[in-house]
Protein backbone atom coordinates (compact mmCIF):
# COMPACT_ATOMS: atom_id res chain seq x y z
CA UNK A 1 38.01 -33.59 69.35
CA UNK A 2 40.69 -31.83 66.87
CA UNK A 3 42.14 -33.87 64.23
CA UNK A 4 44.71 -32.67 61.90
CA UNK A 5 43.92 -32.47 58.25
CA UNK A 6 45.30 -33.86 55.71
CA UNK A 7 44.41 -32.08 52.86
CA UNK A 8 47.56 -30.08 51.41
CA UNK A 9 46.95 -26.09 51.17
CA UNK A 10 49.61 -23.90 49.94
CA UNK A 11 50.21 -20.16 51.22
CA UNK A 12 49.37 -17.38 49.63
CA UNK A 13 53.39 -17.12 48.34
CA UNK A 14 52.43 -20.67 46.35
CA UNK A 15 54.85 -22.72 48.49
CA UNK A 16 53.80 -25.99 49.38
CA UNK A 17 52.41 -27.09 52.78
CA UNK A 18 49.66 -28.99 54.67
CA UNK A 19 47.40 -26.81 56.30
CA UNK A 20 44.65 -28.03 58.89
CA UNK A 21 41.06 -28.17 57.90
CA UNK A 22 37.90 -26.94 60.40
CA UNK A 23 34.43 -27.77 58.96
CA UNK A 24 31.92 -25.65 60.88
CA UNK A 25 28.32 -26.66 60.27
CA UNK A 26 25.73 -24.36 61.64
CA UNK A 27 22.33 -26.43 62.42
CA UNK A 28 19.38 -25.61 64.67
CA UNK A 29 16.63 -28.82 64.91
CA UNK A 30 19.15 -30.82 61.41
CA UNK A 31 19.48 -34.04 63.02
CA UNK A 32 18.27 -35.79 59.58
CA UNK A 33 20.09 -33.61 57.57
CA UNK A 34 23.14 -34.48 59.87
CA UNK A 35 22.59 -37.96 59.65
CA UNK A 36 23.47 -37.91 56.04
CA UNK A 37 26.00 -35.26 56.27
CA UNK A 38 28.95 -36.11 58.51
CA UNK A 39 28.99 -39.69 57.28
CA UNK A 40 29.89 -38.27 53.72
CA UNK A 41 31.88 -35.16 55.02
CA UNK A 42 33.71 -37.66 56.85
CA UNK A 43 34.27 -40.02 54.30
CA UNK A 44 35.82 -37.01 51.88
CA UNK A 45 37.83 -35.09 54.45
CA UNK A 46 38.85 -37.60 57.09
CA UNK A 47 41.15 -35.66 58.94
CA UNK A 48 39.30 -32.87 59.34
CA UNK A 49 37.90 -30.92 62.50
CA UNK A 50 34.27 -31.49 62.66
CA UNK A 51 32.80 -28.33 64.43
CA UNK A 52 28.80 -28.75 64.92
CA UNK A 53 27.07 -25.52 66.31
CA UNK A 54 23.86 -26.65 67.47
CA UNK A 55 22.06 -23.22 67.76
CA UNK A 56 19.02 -23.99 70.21
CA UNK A 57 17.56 -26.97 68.64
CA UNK A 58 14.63 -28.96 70.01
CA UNK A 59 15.81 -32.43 68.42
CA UNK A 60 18.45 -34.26 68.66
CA UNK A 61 20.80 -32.41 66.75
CA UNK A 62 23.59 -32.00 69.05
CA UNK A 63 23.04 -36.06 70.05
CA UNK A 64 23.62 -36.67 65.87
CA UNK A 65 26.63 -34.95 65.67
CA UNK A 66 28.58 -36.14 68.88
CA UNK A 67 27.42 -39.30 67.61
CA UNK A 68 29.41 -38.59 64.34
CA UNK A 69 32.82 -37.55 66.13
CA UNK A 70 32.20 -33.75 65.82
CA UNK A 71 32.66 -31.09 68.64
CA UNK A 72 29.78 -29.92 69.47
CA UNK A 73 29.01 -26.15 70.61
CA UNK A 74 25.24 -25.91 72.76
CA UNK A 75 23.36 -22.86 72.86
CA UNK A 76 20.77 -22.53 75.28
CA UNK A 77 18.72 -20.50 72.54
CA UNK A 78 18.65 -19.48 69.61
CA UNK A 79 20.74 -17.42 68.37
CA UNK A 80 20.87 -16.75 64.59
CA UNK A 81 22.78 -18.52 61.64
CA UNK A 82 25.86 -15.80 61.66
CA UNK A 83 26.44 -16.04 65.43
CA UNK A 84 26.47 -19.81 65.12
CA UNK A 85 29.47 -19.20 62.38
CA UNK A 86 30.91 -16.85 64.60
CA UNK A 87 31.18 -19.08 67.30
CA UNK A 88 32.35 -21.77 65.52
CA UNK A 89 35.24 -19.99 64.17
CA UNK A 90 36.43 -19.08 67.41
CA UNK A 91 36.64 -22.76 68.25
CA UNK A 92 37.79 -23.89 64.95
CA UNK A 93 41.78 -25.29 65.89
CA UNK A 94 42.56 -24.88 61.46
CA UNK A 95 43.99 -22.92 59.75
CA UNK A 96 41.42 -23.25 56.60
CA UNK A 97 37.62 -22.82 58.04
CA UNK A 98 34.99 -24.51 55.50
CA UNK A 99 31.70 -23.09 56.28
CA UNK A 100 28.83 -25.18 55.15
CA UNK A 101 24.89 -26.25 55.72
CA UNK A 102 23.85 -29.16 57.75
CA UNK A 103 20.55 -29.48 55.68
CA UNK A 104 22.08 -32.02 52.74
CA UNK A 105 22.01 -29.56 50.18
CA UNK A 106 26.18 -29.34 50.00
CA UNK A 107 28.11 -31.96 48.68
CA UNK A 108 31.27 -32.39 50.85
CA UNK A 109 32.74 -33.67 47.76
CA UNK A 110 32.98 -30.65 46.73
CA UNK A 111 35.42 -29.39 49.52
CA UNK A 112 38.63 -30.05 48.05
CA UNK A 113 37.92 -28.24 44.61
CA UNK A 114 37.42 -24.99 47.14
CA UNK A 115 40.43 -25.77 49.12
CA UNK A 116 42.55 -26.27 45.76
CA UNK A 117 41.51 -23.09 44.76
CA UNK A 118 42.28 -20.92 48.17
CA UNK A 119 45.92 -22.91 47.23
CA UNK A 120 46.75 -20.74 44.51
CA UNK A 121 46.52 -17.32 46.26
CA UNK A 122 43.19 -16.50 47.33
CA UNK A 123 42.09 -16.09 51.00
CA UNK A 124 38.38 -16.66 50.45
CA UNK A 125 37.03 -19.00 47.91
CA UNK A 126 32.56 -19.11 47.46
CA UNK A 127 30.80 -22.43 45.86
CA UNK A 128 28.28 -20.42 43.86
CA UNK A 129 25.24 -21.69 42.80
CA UNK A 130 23.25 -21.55 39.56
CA UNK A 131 19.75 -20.83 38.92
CA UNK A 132 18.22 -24.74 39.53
CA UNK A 133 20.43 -24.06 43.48
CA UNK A 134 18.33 -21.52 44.51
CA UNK A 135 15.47 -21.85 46.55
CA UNK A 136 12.74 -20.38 44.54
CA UNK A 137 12.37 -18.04 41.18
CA UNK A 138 12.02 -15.29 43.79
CA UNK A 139 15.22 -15.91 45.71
CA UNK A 140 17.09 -16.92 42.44
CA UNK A 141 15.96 -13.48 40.80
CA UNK A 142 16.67 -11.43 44.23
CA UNK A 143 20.17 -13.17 44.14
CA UNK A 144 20.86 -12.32 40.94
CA UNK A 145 20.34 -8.65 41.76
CA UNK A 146 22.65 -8.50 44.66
CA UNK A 147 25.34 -10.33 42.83
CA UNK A 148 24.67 -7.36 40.05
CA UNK A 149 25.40 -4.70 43.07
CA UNK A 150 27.72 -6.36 44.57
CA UNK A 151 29.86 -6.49 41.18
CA UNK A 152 29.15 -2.98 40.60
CA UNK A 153 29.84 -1.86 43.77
CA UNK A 154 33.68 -3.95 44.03
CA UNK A 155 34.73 -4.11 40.69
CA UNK A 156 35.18 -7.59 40.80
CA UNK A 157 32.92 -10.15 39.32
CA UNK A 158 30.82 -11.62 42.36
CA UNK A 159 29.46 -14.98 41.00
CA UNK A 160 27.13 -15.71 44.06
CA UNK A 161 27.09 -13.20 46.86
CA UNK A 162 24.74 -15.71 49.59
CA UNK A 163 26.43 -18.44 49.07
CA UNK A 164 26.68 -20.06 52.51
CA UNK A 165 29.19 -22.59 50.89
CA UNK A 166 32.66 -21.40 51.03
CA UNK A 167 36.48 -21.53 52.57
CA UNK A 168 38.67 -19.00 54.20
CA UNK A 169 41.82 -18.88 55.79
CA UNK A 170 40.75 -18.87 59.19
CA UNK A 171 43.61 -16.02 60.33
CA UNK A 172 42.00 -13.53 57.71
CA UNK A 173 38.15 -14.41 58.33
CA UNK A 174 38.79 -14.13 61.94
CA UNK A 175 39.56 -10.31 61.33
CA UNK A 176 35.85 -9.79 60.53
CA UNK A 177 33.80 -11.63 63.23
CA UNK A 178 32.90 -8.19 64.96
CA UNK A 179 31.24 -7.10 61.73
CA UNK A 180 29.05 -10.33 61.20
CA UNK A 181 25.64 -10.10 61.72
CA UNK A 182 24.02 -12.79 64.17
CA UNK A 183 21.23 -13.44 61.38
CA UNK A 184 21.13 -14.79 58.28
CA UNK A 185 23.38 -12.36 56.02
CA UNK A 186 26.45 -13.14 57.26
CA UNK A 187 27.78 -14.79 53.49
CA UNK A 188 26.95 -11.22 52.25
CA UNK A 189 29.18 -9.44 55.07
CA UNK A 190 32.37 -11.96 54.84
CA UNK A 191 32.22 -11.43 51.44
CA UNK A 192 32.11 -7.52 50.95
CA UNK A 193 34.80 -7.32 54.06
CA UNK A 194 37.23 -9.24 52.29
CA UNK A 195 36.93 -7.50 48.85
CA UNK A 196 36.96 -3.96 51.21
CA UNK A 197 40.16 -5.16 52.42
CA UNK A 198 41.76 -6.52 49.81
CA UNK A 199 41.84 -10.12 50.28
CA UNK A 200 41.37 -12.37 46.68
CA UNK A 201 37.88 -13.97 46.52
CA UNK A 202 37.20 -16.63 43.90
CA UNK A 203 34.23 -18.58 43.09
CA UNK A 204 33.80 -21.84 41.92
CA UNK A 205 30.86 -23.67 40.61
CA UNK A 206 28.51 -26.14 42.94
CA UNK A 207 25.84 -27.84 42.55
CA UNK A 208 23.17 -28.21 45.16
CA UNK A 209 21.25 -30.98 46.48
CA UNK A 210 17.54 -30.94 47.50
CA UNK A 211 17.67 -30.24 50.93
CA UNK A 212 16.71 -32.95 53.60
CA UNK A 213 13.26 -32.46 55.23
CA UNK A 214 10.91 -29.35 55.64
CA UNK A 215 12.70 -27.82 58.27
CA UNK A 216 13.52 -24.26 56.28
CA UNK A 217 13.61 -20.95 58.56
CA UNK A 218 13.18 -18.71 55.38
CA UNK A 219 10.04 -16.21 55.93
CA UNK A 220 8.58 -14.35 52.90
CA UNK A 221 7.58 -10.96 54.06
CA UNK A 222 10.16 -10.73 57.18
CA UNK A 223 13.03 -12.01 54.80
CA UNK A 224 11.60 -9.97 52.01
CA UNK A 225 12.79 -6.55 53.98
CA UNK A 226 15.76 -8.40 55.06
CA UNK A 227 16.98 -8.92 51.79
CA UNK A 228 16.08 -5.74 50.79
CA UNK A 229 18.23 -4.06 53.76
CA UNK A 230 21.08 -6.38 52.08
CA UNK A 231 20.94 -4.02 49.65
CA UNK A 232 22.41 -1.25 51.64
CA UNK A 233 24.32 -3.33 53.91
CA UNK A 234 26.06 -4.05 50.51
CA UNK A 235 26.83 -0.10 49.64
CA UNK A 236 27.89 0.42 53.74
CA UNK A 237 29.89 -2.53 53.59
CA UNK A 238 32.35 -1.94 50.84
CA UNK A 239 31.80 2.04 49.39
CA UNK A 240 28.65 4.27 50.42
CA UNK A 241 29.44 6.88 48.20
CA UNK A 242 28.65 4.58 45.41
CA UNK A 243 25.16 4.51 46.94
CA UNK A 244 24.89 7.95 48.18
CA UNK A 245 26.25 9.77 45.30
CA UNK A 246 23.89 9.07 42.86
CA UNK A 247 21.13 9.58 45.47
CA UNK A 248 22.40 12.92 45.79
CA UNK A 249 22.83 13.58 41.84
CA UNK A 250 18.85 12.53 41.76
CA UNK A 251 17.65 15.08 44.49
CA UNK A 252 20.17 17.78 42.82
CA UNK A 253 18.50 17.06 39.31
CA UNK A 254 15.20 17.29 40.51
CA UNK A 255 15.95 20.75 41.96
CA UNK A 256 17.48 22.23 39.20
CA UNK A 257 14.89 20.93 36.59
CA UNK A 258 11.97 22.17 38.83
CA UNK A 259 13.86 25.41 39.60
CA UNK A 260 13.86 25.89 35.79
CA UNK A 261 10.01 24.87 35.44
CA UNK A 262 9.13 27.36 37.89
CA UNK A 263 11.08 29.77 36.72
CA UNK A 264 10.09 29.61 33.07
CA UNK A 265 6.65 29.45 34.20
CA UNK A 266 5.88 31.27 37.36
CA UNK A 267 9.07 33.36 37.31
CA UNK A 268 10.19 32.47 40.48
CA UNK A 269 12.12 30.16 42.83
CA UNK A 270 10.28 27.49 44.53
CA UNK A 271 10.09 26.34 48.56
CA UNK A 272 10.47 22.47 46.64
CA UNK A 273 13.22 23.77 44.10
CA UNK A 274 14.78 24.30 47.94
CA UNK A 275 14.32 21.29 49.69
CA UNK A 276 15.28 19.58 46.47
CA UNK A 277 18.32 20.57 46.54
CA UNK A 278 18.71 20.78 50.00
CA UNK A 279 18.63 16.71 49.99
CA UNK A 280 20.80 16.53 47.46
CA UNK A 281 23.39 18.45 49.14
CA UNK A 282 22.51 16.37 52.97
CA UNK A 283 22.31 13.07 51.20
CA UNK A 284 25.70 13.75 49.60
CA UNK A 285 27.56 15.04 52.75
CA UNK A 286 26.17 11.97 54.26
CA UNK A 287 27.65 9.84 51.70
CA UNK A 288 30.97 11.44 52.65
CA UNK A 289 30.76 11.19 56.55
CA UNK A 290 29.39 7.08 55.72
CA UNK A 291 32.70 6.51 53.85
CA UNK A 292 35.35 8.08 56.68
CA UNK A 293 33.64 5.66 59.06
CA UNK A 294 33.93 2.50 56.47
CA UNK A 295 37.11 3.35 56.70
CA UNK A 296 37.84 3.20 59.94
CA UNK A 297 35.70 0.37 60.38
CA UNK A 298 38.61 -1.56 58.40
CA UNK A 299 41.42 0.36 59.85
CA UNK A 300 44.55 -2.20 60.89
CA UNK A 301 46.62 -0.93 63.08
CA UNK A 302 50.14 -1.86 62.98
């Protein structure tokens, strides 16, 4: 069931207009969290599209959210958190997609400060969290890191680079669906993509609820290498030579310095001055073939 929304969202030229509104909600065994959830995202954006993807759950998750007036997309397994927002953006009949969690811990209140901000020009706009939102001292410091890459690497102040709260024109997210992961980083990916391509990202500040019972699919050691495979997904994502350039400049440094040890002291020229700068020269000409195929990756043909 599509309804048309009634929340007013201007084009990126700052003329007025209405633009429909698709809330997708990713949930795999949230029925309580979905309980609380559409009544209140209901309650603040009426005339929105409801879009529920119930990836594989063993409750009654996708009973909860027909029961609420959503659509609601069935998988017959699992399938990950980023293929559930994939497939929900297929479905989604707006032309603004809010992307949110179905665990309580966004405040659909906080919808239309998001949407009010993609008004005035921006195609993607992130609720980002502070400190007391994050899950633990260990995520909140890990996140703090990435947004410190991520900033780095675009130029652009990234506020909250996980964020799974946030709105995009649907047109311009739509462009990126090959590229997102079928796991959990797909906020990361979205988020690079756009700044890759030129599309305004914003953030604006959120606060976040406790979320509603135990039922969190976060893993300590499997997501610890996950996050830190982020890391590079960041660099391949937006600009590897930022990455692989300094890489290089290490290995390159490290051969000359040794060379000149050896030298001084043995008088001679090393097999591990060599391979030193070997790497340097590999990882460097790696960096270079990495960034031709970003580029193509993001290639728009007329």
């Amino acid at each position: 069931m599509r309804l048309p929304a009634d929340v007013g969202v201007g084009d990126t030229s700052g003329q007025g207009g209405v633009m429909r509104i698709s809330v997708v909600i990713p949930a795999k065994n949230e029925a309580d969290g979905l309980r609380q959830t559409l009544p209140r995202l209901r309650a603040a954006q009426p005339g929105a599209e409801l879009i529920v993807v119930d990836d594989g759950s063993t409750d009654d998750t996708a009973t909860v959210a027909a029961s609420h007036g959503a659509t609601v997309l069935s998988s017959p397994y699992s399938m990950g958190n980023g293929a559930a927002i994939k497939r929900g953006a297929r479905a989604a009949g707006g032309e603004v997609l809010v992307f949110m969690d179905a665990d309580g811990q966004h405040d659909p209140a906080e919808i239309a400060p998001l949407v009010e901000r993609l008004r005035q020009g921006y195609d993607m706009v992130v609720g980002a969290r502070d400190g007391d939102g994050q899950a633990s001292a260990g995520r909140s410091l890990a996140n703090r890191f990435y947004n410190r890459l991520a900033s780095w690497m675009t130029g652009h102040r990234v506020a909250d680079l996980t964020s799974g709260f946030r709105v995009a024109r649907a047109d311009r997210f739509r462009e990126f669906l090959h590229l997102l992961p079928n796991g959990f980083s797909y906020p990361t990916t979205s988020t690079m993509a756009f700044f890759r391509s030129a599309y305004p990202v914003d953030y604006v500040p959120i606060r976040v609820a406790r979320r509603v019972g135990n039922n969190s699919h976060i893993r300590p050691i499997k997501d610890g290498v996950r996050f830190l495979l982020i890391i590079f997904k960041i660099a391949t994502l937006y600009s590897p030579l930022k990455l692989f350039a300094p890489a290089a400049m290490v290995f390159l440094l490290l051969g000359i310095g040794w060379y000149g040890w050896t030298l001084a002291t043995e008088g001679r020229f090393t097999n591990m001055s060599a391979l030193l700068l070997s790497a340097g020269v590999i990882v460097f000409l790696i960096g270079l073939i990495s960034e031709q195929i970003t580029a193509l990756t993001y290639r728009r043909d007329p």
